[in-house]
Protein backbone atom coordinates (compact mmCIF):
# COMPACT_ATOMS: atom_id res chain seq x y z
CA UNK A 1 122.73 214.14 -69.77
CA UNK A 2 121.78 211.77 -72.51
CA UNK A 3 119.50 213.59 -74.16
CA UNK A 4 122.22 216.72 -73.94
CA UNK A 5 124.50 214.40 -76.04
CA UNK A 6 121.59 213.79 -78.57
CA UNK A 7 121.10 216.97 -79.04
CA UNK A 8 124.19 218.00 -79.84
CA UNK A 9 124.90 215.68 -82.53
CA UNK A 10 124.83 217.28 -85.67
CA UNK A 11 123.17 214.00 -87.59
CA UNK A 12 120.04 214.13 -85.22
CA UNK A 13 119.27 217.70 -86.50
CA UNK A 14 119.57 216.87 -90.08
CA UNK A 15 117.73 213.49 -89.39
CA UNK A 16 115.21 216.15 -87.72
CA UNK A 17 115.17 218.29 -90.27
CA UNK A 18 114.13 215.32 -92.60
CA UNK A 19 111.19 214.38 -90.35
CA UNK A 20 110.12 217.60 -90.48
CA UNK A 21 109.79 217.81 -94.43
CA UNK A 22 108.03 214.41 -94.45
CA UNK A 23 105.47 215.91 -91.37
CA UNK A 24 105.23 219.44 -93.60
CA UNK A 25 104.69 217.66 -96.89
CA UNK A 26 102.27 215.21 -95.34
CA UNK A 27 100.48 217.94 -93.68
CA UNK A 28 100.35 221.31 -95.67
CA UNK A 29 97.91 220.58 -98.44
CA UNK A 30 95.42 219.14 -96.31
CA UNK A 31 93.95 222.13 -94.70
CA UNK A 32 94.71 224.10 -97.99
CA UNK A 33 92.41 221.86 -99.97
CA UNK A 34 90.02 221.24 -97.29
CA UNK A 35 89.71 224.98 -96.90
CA UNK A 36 89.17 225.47 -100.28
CA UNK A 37 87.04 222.95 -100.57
CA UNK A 38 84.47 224.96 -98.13
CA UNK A 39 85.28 227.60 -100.27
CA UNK A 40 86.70 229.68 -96.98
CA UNK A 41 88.35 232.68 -97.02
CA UNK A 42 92.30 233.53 -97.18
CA UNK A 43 92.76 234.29 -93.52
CA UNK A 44 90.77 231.57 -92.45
CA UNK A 45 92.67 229.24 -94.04
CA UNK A 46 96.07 230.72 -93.20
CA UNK A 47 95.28 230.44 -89.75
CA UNK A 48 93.95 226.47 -89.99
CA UNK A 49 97.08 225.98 -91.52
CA UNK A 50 99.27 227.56 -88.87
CA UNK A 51 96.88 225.70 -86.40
CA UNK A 52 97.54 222.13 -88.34
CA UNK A 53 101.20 222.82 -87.72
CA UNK A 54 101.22 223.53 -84.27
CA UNK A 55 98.47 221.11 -83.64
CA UNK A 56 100.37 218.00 -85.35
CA UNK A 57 104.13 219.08 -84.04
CA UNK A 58 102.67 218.59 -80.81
CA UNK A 59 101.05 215.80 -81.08
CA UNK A 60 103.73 213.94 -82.63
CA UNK A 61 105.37 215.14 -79.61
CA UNK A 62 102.77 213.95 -76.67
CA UNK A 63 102.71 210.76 -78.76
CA UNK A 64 106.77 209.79 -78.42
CA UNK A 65 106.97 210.27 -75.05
CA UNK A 66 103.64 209.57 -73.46
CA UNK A 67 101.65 207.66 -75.98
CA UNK A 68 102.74 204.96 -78.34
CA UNK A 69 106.63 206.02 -77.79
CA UNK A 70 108.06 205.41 -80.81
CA UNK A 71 108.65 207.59 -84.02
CA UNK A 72 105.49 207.35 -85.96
CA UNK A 73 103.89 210.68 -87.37
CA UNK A 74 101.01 211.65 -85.25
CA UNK A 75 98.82 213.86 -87.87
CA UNK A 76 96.00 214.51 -90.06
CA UNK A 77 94.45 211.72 -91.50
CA UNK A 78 94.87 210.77 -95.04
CA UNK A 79 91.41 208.52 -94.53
CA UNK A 80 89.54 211.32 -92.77
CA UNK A 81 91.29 213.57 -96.18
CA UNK A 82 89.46 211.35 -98.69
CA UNK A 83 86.34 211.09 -96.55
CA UNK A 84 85.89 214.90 -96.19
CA UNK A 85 86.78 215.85 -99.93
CA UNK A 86 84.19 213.20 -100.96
CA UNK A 87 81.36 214.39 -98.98
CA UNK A 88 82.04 218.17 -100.05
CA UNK A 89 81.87 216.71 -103.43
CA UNK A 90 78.85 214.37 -102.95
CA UNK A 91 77.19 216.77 -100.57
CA UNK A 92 77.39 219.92 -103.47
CA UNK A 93 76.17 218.16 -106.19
CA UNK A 94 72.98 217.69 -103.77
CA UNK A 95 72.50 221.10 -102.95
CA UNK A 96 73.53 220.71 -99.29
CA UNK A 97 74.85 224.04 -98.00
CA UNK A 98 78.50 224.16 -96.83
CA UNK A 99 78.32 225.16 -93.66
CA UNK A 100 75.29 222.46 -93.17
CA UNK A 101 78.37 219.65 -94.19
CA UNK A 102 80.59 221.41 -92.14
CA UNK A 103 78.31 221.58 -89.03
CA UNK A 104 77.39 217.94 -89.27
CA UNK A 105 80.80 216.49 -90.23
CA UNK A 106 82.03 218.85 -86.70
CA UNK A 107 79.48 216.59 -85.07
CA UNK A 108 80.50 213.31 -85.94
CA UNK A 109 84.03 214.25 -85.80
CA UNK A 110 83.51 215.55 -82.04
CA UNK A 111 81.12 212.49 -80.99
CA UNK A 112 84.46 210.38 -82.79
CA UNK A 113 86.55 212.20 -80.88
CA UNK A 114 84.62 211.03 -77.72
CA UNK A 115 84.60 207.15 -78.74
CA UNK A 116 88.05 207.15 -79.32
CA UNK A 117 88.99 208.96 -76.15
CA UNK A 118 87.06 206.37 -74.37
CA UNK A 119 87.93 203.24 -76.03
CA UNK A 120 92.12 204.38 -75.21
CA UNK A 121 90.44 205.08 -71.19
CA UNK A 122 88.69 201.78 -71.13
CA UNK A 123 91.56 199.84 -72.42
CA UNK A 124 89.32 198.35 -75.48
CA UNK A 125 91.86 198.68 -78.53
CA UNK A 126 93.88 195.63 -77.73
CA UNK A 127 90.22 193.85 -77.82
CA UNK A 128 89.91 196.14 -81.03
CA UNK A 129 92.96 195.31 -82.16
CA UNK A 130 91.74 191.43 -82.44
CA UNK A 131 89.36 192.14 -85.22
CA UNK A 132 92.62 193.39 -87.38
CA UNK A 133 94.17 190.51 -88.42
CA UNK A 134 96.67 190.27 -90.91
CA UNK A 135 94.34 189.42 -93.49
CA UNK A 136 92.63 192.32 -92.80
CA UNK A 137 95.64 194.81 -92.19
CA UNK A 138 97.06 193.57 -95.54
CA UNK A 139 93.96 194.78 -97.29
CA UNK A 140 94.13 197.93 -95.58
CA UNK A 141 97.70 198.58 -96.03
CA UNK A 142 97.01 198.36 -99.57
CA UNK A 143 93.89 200.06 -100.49
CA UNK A 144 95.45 202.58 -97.76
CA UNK A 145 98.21 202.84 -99.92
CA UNK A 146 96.44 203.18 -103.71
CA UNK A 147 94.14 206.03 -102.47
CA UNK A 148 96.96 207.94 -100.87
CA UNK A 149 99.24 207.28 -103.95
CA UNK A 150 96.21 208.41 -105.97
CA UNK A 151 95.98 211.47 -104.26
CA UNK A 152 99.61 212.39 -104.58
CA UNK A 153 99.85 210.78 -108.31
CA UNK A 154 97.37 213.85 -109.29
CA UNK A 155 100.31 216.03 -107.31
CA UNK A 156 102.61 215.23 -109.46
CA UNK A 157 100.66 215.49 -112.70
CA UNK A 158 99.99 218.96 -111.52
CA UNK A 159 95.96 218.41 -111.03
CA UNK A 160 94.75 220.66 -108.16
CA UNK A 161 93.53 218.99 -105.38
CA UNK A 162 89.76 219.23 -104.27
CA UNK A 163 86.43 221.01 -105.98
CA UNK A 164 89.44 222.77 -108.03
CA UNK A 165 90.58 219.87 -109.68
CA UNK A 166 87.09 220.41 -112.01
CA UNK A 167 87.82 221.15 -115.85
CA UNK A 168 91.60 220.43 -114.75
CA UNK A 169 94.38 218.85 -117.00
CA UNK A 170 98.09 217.24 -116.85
CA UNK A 171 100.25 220.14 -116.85
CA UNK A 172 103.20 218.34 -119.05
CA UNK A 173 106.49 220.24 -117.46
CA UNK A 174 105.16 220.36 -114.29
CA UNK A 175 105.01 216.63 -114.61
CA UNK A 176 107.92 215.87 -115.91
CA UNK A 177 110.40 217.68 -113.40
CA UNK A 178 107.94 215.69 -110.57
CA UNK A 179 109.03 212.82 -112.26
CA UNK A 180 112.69 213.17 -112.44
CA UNK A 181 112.64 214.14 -108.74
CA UNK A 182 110.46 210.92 -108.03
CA UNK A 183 113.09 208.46 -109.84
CA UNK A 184 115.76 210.86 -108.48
CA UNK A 185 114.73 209.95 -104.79
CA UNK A 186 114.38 206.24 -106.00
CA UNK A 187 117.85 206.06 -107.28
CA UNK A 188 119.17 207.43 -103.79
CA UNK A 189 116.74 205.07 -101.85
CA UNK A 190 118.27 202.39 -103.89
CA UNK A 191 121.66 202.96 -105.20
CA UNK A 192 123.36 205.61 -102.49
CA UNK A 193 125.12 204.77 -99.47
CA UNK A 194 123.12 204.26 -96.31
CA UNK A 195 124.51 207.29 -95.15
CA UNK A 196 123.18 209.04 -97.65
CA UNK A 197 120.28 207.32 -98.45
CA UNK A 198 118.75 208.03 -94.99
CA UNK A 199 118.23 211.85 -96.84
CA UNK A 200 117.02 210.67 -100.16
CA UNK A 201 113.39 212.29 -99.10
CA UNK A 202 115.07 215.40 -97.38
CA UNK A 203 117.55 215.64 -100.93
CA UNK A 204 114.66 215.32 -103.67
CA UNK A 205 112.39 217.62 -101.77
CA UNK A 206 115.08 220.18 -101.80
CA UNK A 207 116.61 219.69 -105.30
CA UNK A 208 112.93 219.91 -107.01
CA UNK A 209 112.52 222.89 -104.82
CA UNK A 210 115.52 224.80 -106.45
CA UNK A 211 114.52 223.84 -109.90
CA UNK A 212 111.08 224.20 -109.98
CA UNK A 213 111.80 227.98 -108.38
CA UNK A 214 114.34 228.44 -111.50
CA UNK A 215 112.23 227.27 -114.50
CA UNK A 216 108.53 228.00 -113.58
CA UNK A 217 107.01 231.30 -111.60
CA UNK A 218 106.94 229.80 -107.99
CA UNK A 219 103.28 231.14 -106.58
CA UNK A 220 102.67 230.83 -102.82
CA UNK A 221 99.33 228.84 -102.19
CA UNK A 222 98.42 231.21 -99.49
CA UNK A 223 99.04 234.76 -99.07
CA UNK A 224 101.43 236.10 -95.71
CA UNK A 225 100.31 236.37 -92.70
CA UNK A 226 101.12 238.41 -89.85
CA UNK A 227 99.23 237.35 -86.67
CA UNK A 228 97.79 233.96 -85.67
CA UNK A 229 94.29 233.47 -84.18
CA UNK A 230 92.24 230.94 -83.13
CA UNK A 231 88.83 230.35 -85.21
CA UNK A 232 85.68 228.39 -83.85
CA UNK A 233 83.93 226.11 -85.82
CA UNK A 234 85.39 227.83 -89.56
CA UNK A 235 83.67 224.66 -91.34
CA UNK A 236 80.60 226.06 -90.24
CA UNK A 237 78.35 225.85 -86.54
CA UNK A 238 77.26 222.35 -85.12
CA UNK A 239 74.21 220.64 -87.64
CA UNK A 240 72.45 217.29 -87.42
CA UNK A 241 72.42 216.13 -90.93
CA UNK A 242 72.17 212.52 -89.53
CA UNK A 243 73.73 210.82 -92.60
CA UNK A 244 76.48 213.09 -92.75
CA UNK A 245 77.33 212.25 -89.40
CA UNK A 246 76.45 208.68 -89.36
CA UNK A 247 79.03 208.21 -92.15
CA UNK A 248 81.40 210.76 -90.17
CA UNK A 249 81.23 208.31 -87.13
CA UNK A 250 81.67 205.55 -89.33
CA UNK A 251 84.91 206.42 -91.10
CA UNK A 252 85.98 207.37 -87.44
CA UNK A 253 86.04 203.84 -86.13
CA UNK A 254 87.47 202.73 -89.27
CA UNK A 255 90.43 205.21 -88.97
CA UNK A 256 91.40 202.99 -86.04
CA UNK A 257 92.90 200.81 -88.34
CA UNK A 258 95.72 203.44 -88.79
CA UNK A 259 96.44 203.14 -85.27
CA UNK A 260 96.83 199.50 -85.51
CA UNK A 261 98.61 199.30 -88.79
CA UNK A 262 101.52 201.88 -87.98
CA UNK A 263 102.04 200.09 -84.49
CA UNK A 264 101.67 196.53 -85.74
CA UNK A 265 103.69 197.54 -88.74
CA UNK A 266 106.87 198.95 -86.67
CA UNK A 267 106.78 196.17 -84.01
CA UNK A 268 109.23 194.26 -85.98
CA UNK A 269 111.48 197.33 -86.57
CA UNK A 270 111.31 197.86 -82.95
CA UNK A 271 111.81 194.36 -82.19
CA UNK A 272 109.03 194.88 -79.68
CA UNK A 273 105.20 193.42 -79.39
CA UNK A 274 102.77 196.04 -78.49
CA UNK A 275 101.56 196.28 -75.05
CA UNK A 276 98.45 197.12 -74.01
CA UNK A 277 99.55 200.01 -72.10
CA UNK A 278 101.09 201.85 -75.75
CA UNK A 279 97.10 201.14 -77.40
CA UNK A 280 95.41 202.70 -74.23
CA UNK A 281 98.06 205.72 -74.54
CA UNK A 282 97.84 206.13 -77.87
CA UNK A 283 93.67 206.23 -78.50
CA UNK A 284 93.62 208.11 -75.39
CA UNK A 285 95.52 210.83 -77.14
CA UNK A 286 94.58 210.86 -80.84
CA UNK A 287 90.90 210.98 -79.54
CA UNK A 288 92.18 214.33 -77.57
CA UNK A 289 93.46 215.66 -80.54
CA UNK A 290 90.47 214.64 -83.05
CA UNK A 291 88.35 217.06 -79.83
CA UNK A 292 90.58 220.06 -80.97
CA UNK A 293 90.35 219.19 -84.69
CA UNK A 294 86.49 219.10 -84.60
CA UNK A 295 86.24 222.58 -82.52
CA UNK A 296 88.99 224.23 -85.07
CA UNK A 297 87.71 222.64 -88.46
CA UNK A 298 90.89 220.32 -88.93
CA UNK A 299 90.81 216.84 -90.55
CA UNK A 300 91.22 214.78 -87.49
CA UNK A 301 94.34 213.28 -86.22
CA UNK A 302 96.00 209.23 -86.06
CA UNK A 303 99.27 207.85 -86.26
CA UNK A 304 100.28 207.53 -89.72
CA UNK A 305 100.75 204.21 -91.45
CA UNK A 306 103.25 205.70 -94.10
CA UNK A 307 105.83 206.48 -91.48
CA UNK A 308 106.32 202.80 -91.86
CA UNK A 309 107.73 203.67 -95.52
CA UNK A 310 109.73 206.64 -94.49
CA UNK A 311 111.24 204.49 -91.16
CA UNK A 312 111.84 201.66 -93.90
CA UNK A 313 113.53 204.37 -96.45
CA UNK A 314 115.75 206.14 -93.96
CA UNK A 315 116.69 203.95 -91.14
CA UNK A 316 116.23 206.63 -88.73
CA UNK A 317 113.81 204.79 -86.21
CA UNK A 318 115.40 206.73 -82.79
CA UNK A 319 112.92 208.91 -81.11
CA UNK A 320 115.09 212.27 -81.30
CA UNK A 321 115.40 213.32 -84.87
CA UNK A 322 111.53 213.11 -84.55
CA UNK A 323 110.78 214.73 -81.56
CA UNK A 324 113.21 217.37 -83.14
CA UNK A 325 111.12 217.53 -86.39
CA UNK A 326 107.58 217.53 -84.30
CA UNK A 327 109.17 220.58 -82.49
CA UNK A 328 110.76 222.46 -85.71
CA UNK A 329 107.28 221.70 -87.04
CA UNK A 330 105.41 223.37 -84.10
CA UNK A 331 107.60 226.55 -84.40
CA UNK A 332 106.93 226.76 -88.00
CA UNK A 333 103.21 227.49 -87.14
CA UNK A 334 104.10 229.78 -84.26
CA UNK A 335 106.14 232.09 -86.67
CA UNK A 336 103.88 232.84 -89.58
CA UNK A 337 106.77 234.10 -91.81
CA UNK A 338 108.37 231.09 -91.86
CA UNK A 339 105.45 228.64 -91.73
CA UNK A 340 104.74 230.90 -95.20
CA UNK A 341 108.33 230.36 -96.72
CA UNK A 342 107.64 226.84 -96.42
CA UNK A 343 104.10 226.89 -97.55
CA UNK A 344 105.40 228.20 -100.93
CA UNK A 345 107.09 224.43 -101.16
CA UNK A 346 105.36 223.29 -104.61
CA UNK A 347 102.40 220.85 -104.22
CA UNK A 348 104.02 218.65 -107.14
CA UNK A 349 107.58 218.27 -105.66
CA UNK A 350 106.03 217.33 -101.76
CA UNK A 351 103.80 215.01 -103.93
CA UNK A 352 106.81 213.35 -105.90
CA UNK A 353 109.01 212.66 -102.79
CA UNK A 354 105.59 211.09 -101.02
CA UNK A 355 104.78 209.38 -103.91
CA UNK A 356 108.17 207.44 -103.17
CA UNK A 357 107.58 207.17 -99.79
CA UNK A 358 103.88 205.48 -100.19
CA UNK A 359 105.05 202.86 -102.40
CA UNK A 360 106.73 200.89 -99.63
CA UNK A 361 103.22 200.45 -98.25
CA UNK A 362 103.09 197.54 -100.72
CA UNK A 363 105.66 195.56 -98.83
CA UNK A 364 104.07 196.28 -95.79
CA UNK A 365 100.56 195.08 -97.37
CA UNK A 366 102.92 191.98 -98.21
CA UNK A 367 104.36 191.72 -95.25
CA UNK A 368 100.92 191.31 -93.47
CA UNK A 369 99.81 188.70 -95.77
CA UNK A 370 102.89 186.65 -95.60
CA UNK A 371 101.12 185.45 -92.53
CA UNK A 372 98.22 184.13 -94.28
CA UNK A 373 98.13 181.01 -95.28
CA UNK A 374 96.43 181.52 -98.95
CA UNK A 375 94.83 178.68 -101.06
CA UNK A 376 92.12 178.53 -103.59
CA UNK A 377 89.64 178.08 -101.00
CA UNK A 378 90.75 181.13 -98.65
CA UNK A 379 91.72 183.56 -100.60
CA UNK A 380 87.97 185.44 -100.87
CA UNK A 381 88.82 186.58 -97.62
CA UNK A 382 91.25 188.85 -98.95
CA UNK A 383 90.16 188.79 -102.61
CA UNK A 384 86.63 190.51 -102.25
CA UNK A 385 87.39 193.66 -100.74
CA UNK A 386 90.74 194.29 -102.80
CA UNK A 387 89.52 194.00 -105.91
CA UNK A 388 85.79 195.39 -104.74
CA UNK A 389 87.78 198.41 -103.32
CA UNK A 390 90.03 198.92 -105.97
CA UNK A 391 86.74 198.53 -108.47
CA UNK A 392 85.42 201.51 -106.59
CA UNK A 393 88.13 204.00 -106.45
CA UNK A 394 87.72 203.94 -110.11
CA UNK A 395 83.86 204.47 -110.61
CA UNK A 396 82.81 207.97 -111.00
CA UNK A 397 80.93 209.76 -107.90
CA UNK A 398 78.09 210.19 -110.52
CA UNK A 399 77.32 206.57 -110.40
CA UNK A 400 76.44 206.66 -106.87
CA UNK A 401 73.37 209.21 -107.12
CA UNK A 402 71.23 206.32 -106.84
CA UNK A 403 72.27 205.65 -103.45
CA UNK A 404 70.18 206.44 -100.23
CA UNK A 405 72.58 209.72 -99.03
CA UNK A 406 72.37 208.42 -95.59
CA UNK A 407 75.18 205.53 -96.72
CA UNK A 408 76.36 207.07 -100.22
CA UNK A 409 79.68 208.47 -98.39
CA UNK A 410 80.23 205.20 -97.38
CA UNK A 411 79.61 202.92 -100.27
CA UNK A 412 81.28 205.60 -102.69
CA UNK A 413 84.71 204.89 -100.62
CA UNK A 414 86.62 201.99 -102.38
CA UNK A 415 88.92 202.13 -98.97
CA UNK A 416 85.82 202.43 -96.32
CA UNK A 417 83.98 199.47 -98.30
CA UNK A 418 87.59 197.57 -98.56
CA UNK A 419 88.28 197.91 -94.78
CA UNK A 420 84.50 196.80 -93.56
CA UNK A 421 84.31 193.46 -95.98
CA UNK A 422 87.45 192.49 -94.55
CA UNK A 423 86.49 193.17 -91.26
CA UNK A 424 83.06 191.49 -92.01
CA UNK A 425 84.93 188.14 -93.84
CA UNK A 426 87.52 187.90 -91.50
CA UNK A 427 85.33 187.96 -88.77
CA UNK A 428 82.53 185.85 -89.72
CA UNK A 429 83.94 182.88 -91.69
CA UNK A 430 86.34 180.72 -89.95
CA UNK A 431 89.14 180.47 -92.62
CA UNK A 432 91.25 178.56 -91.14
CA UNK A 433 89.29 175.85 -90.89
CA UNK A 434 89.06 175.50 -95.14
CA UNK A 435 92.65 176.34 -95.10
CA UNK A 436 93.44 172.47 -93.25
CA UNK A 437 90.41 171.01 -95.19
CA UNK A 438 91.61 172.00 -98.51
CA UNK A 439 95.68 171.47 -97.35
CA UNK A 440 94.14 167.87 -96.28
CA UNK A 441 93.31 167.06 -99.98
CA UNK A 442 95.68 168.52 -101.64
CA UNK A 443 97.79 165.77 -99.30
CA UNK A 444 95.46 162.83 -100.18
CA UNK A 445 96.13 163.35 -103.85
């Protein structure tokens, strides 16, 4: 009867209906420029878009009622994004065939898929969960949050994403209008009622839509589709390049830290401490989903940490609007037509309102390290792998030729390298105890 009376409230569908631009614009470049990337054909990667759809409305679905239970995007990962596009990149300028990557990287992404399954079965992420401290989470949070702004930055600049973006430059107009629409959405985050700020996302996606349809030549990034079907193994048939999957395996376990950053990060807006029952729930069924992404050639799934943002931005934090977006969402890829009236949303304008929406990662990176207790002793711990990831999201791939290819993936990630020094500092060194030694002098004098 209560959920009757949800559902019939007219602000839970437009709530929805927000949700449901934030999951689309999250999610519809990713297979786009993954499938380009592998250089697959049209149909192919109509149909992995149409699957990414249905695949992440229903998990962000499964997820609110049976995993984690709150409303926090269940999708393809922006880590496992970066991770792919660099080893297409890495992997062509060794010669490695495509569907020799794509074999191996299904691999690793299906022996991931296993390890995460059983670590949510076994009950290990709270134990998991240990090793993320807020030191650590605070680093993540915000290398999370430069590579993802990165990505979206080039969006709006109007740089195609991928192998495409070779030879590419700033496309000035294209620019500009992604920038009104970004300080548009920034003014309504900021100055507008709360009634109205809730839409600011939903209101800049649609505004830039209109315009950019009215002064530019609006081309679809796909072409229509009329039937739906499902594809084995499109990336290419199961390989054992062991580096690629080493590094695939790697950046698997490391994508945990998603899981732990979007729950830690909406305890407080939940007023609620994660149990250990919500962890097993919630590995148990992003490792269930990663299974279907590695047989279908998706990017693999995990709760996303920039729901924080959106949850911050809107105030809607009730499960309905977003089970109501995960199912609009899942209908979208059921009805090709209309899943390709929305793919036709420009790449620049999805990457303008997210551009917004990332850039509260920063106070959730400050958030975590407002825990900390900093001083010129203990701040390494934190210190290293910021500035060493940061460093290397700058350098060139080229640089990293030198590299054994077995770990080149890996050390070619500012984020991956980031995450694992502050796991390794945080976890080694006992920081606390230099933390009372050097507040213990700094008393004495």
């Amino acid at each position: 009867m209560i959920i009757i009376k949800e559902l019939a409230k007219s602000s839970n569908w437009i709530s929805g209906l927000q949700w449901l631009f934030f999951i689309f614009t999250n999610i519809v470049v990713i297979p786009i420029t993954v499938g380009a990337a592998f250089e697959l054909s049209q149909n192919t990667i109509v149909n992995m878009l149409q699957l990414s759809f249905v695949v992440t409305g229903l998990a962000c679905i499964i997820q609110a009622y049976f995993g984690h239970k709150r409303a926090i995007m269940e999708g393809q990962s922006g880590l496992w994004w970066g991770v792919i596009l660099t080893l297409v990149a890495t992997a062509t300028a060794q010669g490695m065939p495509l569907p020799i990557l794509g074999g191996s990287l299904t691999v690793g992404i299906i022996i991931t898929a296993i390890l995460t399954f059983l670590i949510g079965v076994t009950g290990l992420g709270p134990r998991i969960a240990k090793l993320f401290t807020p030191a650590v989470m605070g680093v993540f949070m915000f290398l999370f949050g430069c590579q993802l702004i990165g990505i979206f930055l080039k969006g709006m600049l109007g740089i195609p994403f991928g192998n495409q973006s070779a030879g590419a430059h700033i496309d000035v107009p294209v620019t500009l209008l992604s920038i009104v629409i970004a300080t548009l959405v920034i003014v309504i985050s900021v100055k507008a009622p709360s009634s109205i700020r809730r839409y600011g996302l939903l209101i800049g996606i649609i505004v830039g839509w209109i315009v950019f349809a009215l002064i530019f030549k609006s081309e679809s990034a796909i072409s229509a589709s009329t039937s739906f079907k499902l594809e084995f193994f499109p990336l290419g048939k199961p390989a054992w390049d062991m580096g690629i999957i080493i590094t695939t395996v790697i950046a698997g376990l490391l994508n945990s830290a998603n899981t732990f950053g979007a729950l830690k990060g909406t305890e407080s807006m939940y007023n609620v401490e994660t149990k250990k029952s919500e962890y097993r729930a919630s590995f148990t069924i992003t490792g269930a989903f990663t299974l279907i992404a590695g047989i279908f050639g998706l990017v693999p799934n995990s709760p996303y940490v920039s729901s924080i943002g959106f949850l911050s931005q809107t105030g809607i934090i009730k499960r309905i609007p977003f089970v109501l977006g995960g199912l609009m969402f899942l209908v979208m890829g059921l009805i090709p037509p209309v899943g390709h009236f929305f793919s036709q949303l420009p790449l620049s304008i999805g990457s303008a309102a997210l551009f917004v929406s990332y850039l509260l990662l920063l106070n959730s990176s400050f958030n975590f390290f407002k825990q900390v207790e900093f001083n010129t002793v203990n701040v390494y711990r934190s210190a290293v792998p910021l500035f060493v990831g940061i460093i290397i999201m700058t350098l060139p791939a080229t640089y990293f030729i030198t590299i054994p290819s077995i770990v080149r993936p890996v050390l070619s990630s500012g984020l991956l390298v980031g995450i694992i020094l502050a796991l390794v500092l945080e976890n080694l060194i006992n920081w606390d105890k230099y933390g009372v030694e050097k507040t213990k002098e700094q008393t004495e004098k």
